[in-house]
N, C-alpha and C. Protein backbone atom coordinates (compact mmCIF):
# COMPACT_ATOMS: atom_id res chain seq x y z
N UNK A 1 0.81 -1.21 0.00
CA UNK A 1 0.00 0.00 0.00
C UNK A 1 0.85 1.27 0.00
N UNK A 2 1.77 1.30 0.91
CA UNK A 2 3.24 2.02 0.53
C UNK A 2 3.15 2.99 -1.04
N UNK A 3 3.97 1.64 -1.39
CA UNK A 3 3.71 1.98 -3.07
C UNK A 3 3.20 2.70 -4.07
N UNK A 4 1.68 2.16 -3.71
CA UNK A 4 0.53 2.74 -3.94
C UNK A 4 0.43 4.32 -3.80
N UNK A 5 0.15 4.43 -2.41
CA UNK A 5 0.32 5.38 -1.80
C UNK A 5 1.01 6.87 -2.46
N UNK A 6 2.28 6.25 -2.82
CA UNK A 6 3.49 7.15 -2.79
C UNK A 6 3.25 7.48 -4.53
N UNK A 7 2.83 6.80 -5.31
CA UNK A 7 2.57 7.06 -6.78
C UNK A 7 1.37 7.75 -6.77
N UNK A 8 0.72 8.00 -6.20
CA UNK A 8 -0.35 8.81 -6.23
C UNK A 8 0.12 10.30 -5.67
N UNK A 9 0.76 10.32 -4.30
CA UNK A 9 1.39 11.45 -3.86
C UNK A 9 2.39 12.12 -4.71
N UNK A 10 2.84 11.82 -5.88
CA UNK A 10 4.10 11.59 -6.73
C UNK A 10 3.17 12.43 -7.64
N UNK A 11 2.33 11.70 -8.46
CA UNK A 11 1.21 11.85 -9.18
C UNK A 11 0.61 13.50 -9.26
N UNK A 12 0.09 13.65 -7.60
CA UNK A 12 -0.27 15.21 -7.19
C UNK A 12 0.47 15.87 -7.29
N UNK A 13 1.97 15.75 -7.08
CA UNK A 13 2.84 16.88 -6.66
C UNK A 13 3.41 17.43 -7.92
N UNK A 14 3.25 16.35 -8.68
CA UNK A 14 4.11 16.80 -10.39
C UNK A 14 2.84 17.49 -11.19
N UNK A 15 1.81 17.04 -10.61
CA UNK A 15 0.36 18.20 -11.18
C UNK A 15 0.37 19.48 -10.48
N UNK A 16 0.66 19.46 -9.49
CA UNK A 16 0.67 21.03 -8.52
C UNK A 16 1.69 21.93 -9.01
N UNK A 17 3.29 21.03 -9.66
CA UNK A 17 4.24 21.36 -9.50
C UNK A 17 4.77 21.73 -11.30
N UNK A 18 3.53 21.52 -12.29
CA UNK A 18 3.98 22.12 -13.43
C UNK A 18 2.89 22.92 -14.41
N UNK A 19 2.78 23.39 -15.07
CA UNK A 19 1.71 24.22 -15.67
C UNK A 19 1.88 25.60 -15.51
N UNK A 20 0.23 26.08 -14.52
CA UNK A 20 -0.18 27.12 -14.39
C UNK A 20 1.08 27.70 -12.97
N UNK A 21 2.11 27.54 -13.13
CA UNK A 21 2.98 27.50 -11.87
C UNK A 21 3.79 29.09 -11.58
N UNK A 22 4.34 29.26 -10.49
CA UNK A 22 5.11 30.34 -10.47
C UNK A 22 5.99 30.08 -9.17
N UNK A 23 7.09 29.69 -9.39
CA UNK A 23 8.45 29.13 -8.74
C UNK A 23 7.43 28.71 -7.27
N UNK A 24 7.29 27.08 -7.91
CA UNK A 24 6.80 26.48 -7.00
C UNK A 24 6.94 24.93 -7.01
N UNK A 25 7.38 24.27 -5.86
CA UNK A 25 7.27 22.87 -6.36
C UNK A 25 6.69 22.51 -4.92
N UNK A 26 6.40 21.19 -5.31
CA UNK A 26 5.32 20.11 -3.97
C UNK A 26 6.35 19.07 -4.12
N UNK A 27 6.54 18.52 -3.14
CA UNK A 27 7.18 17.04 -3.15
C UNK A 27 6.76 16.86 -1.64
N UNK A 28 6.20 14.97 -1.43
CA UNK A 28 5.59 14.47 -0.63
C UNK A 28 5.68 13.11 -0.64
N UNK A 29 6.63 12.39 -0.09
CA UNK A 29 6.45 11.01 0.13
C UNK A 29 6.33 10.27 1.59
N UNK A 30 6.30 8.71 1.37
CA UNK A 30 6.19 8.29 2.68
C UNK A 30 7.40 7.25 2.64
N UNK A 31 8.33 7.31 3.58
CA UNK A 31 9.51 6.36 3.38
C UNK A 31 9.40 5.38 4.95
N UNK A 32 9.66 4.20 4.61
CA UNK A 32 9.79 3.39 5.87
C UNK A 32 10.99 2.88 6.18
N UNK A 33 10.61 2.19 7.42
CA UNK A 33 12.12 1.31 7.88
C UNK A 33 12.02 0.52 9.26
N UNK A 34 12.92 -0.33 9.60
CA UNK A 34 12.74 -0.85 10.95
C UNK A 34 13.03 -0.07 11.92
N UNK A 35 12.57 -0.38 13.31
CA UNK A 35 12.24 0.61 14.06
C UNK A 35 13.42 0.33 14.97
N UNK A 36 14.02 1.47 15.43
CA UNK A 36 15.65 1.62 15.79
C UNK A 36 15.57 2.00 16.77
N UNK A 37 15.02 1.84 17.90
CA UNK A 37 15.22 2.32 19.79
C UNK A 37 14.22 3.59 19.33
N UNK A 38 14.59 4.77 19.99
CA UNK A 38 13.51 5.45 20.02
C UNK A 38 13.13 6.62 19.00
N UNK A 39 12.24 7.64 19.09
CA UNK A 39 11.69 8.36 18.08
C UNK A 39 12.73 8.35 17.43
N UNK A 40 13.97 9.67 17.65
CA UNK A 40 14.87 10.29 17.08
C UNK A 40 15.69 9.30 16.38
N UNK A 41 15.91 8.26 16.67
CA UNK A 41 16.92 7.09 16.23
C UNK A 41 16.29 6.85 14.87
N UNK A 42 14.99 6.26 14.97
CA UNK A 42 14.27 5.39 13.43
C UNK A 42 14.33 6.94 13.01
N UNK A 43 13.82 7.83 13.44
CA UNK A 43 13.82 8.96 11.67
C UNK A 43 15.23 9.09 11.02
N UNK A 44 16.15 9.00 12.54
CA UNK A 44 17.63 9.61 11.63
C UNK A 44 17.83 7.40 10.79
N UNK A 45 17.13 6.86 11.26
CA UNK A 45 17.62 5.71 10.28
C UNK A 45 16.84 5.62 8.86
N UNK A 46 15.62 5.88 8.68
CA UNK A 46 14.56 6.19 7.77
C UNK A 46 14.76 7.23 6.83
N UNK A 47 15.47 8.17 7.64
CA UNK A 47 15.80 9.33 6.53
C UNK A 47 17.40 9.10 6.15
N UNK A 48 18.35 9.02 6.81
CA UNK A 48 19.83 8.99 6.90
C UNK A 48 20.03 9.20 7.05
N UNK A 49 21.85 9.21 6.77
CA UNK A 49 23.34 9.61 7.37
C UNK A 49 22.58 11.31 7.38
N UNK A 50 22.04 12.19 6.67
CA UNK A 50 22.22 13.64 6.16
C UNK A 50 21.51 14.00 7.49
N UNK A 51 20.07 13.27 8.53
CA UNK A 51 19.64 13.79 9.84
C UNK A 51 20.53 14.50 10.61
N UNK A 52 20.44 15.51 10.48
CA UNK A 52 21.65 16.45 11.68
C UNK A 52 21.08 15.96 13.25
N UNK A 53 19.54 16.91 12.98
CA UNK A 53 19.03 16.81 14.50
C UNK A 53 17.62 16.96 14.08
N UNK A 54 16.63 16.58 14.98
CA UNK A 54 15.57 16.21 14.91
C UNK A 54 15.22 16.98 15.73
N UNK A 55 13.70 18.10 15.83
CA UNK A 55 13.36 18.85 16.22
C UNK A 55 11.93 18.46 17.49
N UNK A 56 11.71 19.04 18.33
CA UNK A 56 10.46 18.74 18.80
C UNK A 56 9.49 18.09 18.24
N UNK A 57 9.78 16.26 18.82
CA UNK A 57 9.08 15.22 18.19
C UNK A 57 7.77 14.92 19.70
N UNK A 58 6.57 15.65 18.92
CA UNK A 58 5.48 15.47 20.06
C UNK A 58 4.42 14.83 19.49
N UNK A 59 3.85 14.24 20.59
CA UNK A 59 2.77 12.98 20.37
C UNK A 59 1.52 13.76 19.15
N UNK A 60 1.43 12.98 18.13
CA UNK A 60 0.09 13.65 17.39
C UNK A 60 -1.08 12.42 17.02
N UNK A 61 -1.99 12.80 15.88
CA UNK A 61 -2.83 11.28 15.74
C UNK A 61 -3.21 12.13 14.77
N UNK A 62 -3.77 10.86 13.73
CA UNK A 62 -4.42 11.17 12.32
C UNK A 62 -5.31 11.92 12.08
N UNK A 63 -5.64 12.69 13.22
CA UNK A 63 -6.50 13.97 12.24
C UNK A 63 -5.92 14.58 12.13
N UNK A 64 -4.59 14.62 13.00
CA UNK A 64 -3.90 16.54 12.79
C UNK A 64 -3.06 16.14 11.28
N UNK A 65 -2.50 14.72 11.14
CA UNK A 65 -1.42 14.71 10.25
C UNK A 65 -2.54 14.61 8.82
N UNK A 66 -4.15 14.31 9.02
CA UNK A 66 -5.06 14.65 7.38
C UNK A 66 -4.75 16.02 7.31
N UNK A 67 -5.39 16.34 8.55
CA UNK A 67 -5.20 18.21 8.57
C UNK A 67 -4.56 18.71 7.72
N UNK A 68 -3.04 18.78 8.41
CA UNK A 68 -1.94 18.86 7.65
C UNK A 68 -1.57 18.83 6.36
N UNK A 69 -1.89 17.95 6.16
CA UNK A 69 -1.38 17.19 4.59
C UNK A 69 -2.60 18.06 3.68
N UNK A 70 -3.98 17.98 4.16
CA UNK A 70 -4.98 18.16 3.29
C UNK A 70 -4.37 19.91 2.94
N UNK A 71 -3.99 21.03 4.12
CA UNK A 71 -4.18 22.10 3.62
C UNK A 71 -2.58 22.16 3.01
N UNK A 72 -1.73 21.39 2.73
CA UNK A 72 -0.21 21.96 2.13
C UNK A 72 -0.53 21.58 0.66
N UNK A 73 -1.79 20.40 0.60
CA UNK A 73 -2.19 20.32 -1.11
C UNK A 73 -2.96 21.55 -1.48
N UNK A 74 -3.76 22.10 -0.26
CA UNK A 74 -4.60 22.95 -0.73
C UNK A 74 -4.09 24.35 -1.04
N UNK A 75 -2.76 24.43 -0.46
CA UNK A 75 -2.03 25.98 -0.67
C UNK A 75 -2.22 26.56 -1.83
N UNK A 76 -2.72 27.69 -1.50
CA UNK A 76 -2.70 28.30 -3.59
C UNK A 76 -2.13 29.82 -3.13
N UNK A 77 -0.99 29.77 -2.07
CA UNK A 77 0.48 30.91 -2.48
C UNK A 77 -0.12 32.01 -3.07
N UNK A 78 0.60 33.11 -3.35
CA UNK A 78 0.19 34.54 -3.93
C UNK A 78 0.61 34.44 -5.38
N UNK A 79 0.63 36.12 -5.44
CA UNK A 79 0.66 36.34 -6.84
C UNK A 79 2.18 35.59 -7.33
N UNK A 80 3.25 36.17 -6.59
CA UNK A 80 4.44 36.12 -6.80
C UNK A 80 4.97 33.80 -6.88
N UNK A 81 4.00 33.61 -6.53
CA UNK A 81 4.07 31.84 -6.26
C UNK A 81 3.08 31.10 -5.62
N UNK A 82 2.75 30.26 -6.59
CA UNK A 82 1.66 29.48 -6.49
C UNK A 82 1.96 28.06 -7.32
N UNK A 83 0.98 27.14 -6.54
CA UNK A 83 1.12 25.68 -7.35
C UNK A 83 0.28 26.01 -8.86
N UNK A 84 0.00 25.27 -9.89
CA UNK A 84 -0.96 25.07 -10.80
C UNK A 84 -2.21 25.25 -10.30
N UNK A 85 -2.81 26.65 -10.55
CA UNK A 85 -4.27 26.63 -10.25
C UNK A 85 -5.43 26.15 -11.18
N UNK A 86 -5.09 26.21 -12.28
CA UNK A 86 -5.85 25.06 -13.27
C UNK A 86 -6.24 23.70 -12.33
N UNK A 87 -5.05 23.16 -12.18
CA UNK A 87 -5.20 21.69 -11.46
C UNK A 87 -5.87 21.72 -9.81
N UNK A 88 -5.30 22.76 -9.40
CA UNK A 88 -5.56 23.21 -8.01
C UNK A 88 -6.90 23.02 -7.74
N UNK A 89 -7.94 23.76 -8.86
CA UNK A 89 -8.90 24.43 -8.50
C UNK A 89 -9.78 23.46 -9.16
N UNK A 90 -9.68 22.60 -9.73
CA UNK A 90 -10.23 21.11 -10.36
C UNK A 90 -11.10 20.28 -9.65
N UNK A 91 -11.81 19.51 -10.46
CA UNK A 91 -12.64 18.42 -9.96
C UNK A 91 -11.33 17.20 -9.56
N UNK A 92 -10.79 17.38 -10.44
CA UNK A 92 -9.88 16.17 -10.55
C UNK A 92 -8.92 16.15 -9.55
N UNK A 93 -8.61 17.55 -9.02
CA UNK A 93 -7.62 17.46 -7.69
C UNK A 93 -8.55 17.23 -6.98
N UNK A 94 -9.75 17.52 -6.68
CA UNK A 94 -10.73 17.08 -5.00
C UNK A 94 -10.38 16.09 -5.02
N UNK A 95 -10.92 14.73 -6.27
CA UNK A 95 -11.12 13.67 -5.92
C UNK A 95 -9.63 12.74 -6.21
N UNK A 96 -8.39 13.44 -6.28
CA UNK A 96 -7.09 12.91 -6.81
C UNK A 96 -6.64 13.00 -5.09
N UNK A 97 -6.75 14.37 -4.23
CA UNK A 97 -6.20 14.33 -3.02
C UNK A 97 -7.39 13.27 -2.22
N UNK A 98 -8.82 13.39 -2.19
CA UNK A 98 -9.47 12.68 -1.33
C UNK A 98 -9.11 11.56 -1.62
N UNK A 99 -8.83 10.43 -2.33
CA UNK A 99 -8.26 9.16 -2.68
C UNK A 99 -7.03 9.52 -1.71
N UNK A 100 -5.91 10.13 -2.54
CA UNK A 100 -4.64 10.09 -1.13
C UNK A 100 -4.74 10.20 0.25
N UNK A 101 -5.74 11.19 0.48
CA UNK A 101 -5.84 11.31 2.32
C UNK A 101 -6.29 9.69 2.89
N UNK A 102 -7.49 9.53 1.58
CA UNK A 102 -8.36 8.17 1.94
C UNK A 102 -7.50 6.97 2.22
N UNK A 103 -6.48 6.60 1.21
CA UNK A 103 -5.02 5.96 1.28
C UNK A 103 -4.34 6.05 2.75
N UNK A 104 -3.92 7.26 2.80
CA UNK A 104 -3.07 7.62 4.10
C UNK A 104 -3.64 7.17 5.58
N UNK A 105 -5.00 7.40 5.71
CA UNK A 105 -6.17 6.94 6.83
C UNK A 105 -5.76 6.01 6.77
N UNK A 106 -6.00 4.88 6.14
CA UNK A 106 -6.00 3.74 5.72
C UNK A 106 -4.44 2.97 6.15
N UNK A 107 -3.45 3.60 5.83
CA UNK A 107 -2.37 2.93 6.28
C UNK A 107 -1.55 3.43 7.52
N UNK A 108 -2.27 4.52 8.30
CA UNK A 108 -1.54 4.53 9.26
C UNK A 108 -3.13 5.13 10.64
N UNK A 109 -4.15 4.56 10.50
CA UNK A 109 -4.87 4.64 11.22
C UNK A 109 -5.06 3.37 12.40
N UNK A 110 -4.46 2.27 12.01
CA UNK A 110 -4.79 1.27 12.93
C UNK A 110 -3.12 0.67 13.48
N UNK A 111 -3.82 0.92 14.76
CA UNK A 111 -2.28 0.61 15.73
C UNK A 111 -1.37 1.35 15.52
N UNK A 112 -1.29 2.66 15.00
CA UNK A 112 -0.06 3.48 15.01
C UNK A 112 -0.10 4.91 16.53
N UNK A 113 1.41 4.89 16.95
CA UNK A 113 1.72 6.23 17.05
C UNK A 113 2.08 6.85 16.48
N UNK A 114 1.74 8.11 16.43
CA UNK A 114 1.77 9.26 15.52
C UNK A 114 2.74 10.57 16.23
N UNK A 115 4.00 10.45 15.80
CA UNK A 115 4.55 12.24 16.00
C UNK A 115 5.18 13.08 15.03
N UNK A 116 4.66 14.23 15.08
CA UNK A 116 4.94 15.15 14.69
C UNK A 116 6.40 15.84 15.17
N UNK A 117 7.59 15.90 13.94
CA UNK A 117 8.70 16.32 14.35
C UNK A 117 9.11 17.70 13.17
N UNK A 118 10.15 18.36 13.34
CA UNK A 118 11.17 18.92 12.03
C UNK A 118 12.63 18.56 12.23
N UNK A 119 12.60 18.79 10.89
CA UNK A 119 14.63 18.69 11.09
C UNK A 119 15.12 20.06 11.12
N UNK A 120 15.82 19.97 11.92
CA UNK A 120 16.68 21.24 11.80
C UNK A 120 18.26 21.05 10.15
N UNK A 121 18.64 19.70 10.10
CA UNK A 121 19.06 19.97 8.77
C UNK A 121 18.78 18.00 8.24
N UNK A 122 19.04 18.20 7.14
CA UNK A 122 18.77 16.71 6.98
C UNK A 122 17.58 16.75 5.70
N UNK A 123 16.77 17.90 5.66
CA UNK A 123 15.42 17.62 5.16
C UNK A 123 15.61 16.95 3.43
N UNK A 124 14.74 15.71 3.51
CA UNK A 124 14.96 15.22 2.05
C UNK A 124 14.48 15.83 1.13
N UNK A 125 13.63 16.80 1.17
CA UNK A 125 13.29 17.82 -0.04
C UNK A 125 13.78 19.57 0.37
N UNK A 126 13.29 20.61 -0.20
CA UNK A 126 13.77 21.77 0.14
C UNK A 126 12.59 22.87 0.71
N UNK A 127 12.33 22.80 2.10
CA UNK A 127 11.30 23.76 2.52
C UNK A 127 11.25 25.09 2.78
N UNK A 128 10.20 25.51 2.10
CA UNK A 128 10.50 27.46 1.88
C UNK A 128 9.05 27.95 2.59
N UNK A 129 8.67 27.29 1.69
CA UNK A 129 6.83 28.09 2.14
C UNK A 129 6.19 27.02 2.97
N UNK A 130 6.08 26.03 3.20
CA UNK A 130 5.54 25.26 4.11
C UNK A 130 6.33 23.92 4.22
N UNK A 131 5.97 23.10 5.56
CA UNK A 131 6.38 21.70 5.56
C UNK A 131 5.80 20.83 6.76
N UNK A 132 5.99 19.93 6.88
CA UNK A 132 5.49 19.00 7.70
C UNK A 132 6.29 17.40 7.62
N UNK A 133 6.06 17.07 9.23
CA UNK A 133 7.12 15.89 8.80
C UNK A 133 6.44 14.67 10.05
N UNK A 134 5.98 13.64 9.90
CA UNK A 134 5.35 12.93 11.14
C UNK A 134 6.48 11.57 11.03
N UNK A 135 6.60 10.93 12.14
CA UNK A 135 6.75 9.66 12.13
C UNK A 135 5.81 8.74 12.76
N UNK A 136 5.33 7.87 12.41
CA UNK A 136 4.20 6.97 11.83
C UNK A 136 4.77 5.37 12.45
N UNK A 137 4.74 4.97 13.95
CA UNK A 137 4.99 3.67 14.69
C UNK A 137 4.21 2.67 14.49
N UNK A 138 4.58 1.70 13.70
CA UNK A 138 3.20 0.79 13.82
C UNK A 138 4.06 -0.49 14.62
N UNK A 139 3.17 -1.47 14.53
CA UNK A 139 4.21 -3.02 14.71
C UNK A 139 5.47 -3.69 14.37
N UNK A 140 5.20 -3.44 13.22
CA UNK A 140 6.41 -4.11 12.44
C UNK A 140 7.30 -2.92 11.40
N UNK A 141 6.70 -2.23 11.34
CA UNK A 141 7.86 -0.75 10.96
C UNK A 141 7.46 0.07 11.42
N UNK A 142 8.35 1.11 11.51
CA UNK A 142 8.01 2.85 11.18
C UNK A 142 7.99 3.36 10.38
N UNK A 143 7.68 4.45 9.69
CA UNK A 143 7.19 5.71 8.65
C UNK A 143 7.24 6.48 8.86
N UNK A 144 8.13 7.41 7.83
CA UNK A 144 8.57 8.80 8.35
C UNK A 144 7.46 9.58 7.05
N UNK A 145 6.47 10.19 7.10
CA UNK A 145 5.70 11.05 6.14
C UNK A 145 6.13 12.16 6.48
N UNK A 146 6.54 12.96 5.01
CA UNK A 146 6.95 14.01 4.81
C UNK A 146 6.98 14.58 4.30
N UNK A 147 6.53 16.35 4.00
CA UNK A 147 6.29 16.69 2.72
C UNK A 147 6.62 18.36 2.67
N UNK A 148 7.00 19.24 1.93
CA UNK A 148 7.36 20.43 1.85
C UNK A 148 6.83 21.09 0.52
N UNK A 149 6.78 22.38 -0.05
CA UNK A 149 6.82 23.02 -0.73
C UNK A 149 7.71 24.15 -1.30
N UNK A 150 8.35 24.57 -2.21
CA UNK A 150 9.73 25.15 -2.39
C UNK A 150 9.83 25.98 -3.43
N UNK A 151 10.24 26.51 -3.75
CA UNK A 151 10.48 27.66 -5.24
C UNK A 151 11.38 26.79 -6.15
């Protein structure tokens, strides 16, 4: 579901991220891994060697991280930068992000802890105008979801 998941998020971000655009990009994936002693350990193993330091990692749960996610797709930026508002403002993005959130529920709603962290350096994409970063505990792995927006 991973997979899945992540081709669809892939999917949105290269629609947000070309067209009607003005120095703007989306990038958003979900990366996993085995779970390494505590919070700070599995993200710096999930993300890598590049984790400097890991920022105030506090307890959250799946509504704040739909929340989240739902309004950094929904950003439509100013004059000077914005995603594709053609696509933005679409039938096809409602029902392209409600499938992804629907996805995301779905794979980290049962038996997970949920926290909300930042990196202070390390970040796998480049954050300017917004970002967000959770790690995602279940049984048998962790999940670091993460996603930014950038010029």
């Amino acid at each position: 579901m991973v997979t899945e998941t992540n081709e669809l998020l892939e999917k949105i971000c290269w629609k947000l991220s070309r067209g009607d655009v003005a120095n703007y990009v989306v990038d958003i994936e979900i990366f996993q891994g085995e779970r390494i002693g505590n919070e700070d350990n599995s993200i710096r193993n999930i993300l890598g060697a590049n984790v400097v330091e890991v920022g105030e990692v506090k307890k959250s749960d799946i509504s704040e991280l739909l929340k989240i996610t739902q309004e950094g797709f929904e950003f439509s930026g100013g004059e000077s930068m914005h995603p594709n508002k053609e696509y933005l403002f679409s039938e096809e993005f409602k029902l392209e992000i409600g499938q992804a959130l629907e996805q995301i529920k779905l794979l980290f709603s049962d038996d997970s802890e949920i926290f909300s962290f930042w990196l202070k350096n390390g970040h796998p994409f480049y954050p300017v105008f917004w970002d967000y970063a959770f790690l995602v505990r279940k049984k048998q792995k962790d999940f670091v979801f993460i996603g930014s927006s950038s010029d």
